[in-house]
C-alpha atoms as a PDB file:
ATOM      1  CA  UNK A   1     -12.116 -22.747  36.830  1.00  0.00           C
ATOM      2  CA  UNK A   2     -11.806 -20.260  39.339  1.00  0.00           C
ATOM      3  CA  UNK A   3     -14.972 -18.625  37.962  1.00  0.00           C
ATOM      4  CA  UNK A   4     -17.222 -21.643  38.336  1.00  0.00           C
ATOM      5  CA  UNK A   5     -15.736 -22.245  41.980  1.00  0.00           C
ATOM      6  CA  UNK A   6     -16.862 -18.718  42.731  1.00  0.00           C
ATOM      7  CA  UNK A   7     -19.887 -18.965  41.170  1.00  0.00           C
ATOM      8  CA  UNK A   8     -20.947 -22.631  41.456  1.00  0.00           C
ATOM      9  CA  UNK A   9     -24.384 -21.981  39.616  1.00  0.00           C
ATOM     10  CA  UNK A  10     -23.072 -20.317  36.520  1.00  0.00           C
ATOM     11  CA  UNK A  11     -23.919 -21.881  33.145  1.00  0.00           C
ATOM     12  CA  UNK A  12     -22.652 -20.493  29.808  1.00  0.00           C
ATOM     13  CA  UNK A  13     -21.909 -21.525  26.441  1.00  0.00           C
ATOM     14  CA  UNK A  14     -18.738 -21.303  25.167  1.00  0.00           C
ATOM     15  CA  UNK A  15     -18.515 -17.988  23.415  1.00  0.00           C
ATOM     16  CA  UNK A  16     -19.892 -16.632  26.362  1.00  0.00           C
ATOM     17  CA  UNK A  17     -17.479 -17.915  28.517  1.00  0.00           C
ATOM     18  CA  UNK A  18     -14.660 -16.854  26.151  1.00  0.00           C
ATOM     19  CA  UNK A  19     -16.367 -13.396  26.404  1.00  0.00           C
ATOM     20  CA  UNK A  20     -16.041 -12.525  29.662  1.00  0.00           C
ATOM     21  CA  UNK A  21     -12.568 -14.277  29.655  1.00  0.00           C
ATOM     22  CA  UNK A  22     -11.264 -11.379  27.150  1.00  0.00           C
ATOM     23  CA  UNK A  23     -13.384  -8.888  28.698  1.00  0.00           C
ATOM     24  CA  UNK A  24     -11.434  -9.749  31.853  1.00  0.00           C
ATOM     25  CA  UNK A  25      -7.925  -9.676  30.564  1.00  0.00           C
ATOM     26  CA  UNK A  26      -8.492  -7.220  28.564  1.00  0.00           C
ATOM     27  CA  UNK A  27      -9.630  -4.720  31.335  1.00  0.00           C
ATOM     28  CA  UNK A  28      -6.814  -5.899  33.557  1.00  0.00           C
ATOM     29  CA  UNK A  29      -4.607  -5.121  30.096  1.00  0.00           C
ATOM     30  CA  UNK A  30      -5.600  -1.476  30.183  1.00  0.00           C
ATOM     31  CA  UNK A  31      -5.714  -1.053  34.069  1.00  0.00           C
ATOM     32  CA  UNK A  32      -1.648  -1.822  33.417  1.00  0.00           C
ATOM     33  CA  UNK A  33      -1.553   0.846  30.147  1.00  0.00           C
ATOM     34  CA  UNK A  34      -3.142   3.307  32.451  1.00  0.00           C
ATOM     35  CA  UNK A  35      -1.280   2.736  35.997  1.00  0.00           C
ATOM     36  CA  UNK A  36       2.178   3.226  33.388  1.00  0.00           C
ATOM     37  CA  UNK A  37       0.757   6.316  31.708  1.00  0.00           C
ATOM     38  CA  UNK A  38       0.155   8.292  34.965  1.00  0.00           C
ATOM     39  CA  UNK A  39       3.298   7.366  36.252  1.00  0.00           C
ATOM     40  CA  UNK A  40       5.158   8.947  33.389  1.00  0.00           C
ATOM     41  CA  UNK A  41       3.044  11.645  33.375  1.00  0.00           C
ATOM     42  CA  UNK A  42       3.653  12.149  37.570  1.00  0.00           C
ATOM     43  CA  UNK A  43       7.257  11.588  36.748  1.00  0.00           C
ATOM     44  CA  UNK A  44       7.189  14.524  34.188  1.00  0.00           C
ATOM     45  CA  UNK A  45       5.153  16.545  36.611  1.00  0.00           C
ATOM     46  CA  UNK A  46       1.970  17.342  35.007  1.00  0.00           C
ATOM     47  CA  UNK A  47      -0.170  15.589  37.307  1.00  0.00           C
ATOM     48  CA  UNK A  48      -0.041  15.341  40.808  1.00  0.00           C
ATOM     49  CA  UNK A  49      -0.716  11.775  42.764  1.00  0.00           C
ATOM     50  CA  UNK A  50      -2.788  12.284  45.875  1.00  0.00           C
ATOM     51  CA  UNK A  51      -2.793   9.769  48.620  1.00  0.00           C
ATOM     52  CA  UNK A  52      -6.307   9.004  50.133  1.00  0.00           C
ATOM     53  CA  UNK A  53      -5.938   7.126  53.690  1.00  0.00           C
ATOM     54  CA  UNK A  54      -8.072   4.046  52.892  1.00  0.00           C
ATOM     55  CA  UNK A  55      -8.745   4.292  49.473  1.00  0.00           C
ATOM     56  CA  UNK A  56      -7.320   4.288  46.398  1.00  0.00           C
ATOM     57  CA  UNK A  57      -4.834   7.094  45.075  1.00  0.00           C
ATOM     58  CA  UNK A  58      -6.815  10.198  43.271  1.00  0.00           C
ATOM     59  CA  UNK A  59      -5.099  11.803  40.395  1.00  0.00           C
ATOM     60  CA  UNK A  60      -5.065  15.518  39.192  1.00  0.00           C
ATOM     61  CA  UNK A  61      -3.755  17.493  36.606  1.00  0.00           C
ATOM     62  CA  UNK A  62      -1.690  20.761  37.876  1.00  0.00           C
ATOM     63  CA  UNK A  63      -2.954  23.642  36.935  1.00  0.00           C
ATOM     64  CA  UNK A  64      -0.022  25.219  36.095  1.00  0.00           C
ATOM     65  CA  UNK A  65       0.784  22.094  33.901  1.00  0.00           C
ATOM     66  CA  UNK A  66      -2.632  22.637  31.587  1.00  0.00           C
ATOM     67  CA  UNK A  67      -0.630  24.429  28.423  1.00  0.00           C
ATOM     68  CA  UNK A  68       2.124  21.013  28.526  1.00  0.00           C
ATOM     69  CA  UNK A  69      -1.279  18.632  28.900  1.00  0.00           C
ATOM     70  CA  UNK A  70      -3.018  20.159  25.929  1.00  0.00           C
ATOM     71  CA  UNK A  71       0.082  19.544  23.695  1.00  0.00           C
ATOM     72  CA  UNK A  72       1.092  16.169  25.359  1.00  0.00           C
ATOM     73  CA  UNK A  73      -3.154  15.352  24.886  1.00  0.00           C
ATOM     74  CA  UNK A  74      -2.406  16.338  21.025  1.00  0.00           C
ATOM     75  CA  UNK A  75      -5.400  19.267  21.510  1.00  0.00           C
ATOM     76  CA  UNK A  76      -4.701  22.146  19.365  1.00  0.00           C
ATOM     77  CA  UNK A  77      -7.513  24.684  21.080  1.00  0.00           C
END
């Protein structure tokens, strides 16, 4: 509902509609996987969380931390 008050001119069928339903969950669904990931990896100290005044936080890796990433990543170069 809150999709056709936003957008009062929208038409769809039904699989369409479902579509972008699941698209939308399921994006919010990973945004949540990811936010937990870097915080367990910023907990464990391989990546550093840097505060931006008025945007969103950046994340980096340490550089120190590359040798842990590469195992923790499963990379065997």
């Amino acid at each position: 509902m809150r999709y056709f008050v936003q957008h009062p001119s929208a038409v769809d069928s039904l699989e369409g509609i479902a579509q972008w339903r699941l698209l939308r969950q399921r994006v919010r669904d990973v945004v949540d996987e990811t936010d937990a990931a870097l915080q367990i990896l910023v907990d464990r100290g391989v990546i550093d969380r840097v505060a931006v005044t008025g945007g969103p936080a950046l994340f980096r890796l340490k550089p120190e931390k590359e040798d842990e990433a590469r195992r923790l990543a499963g990379d065997r170069s």
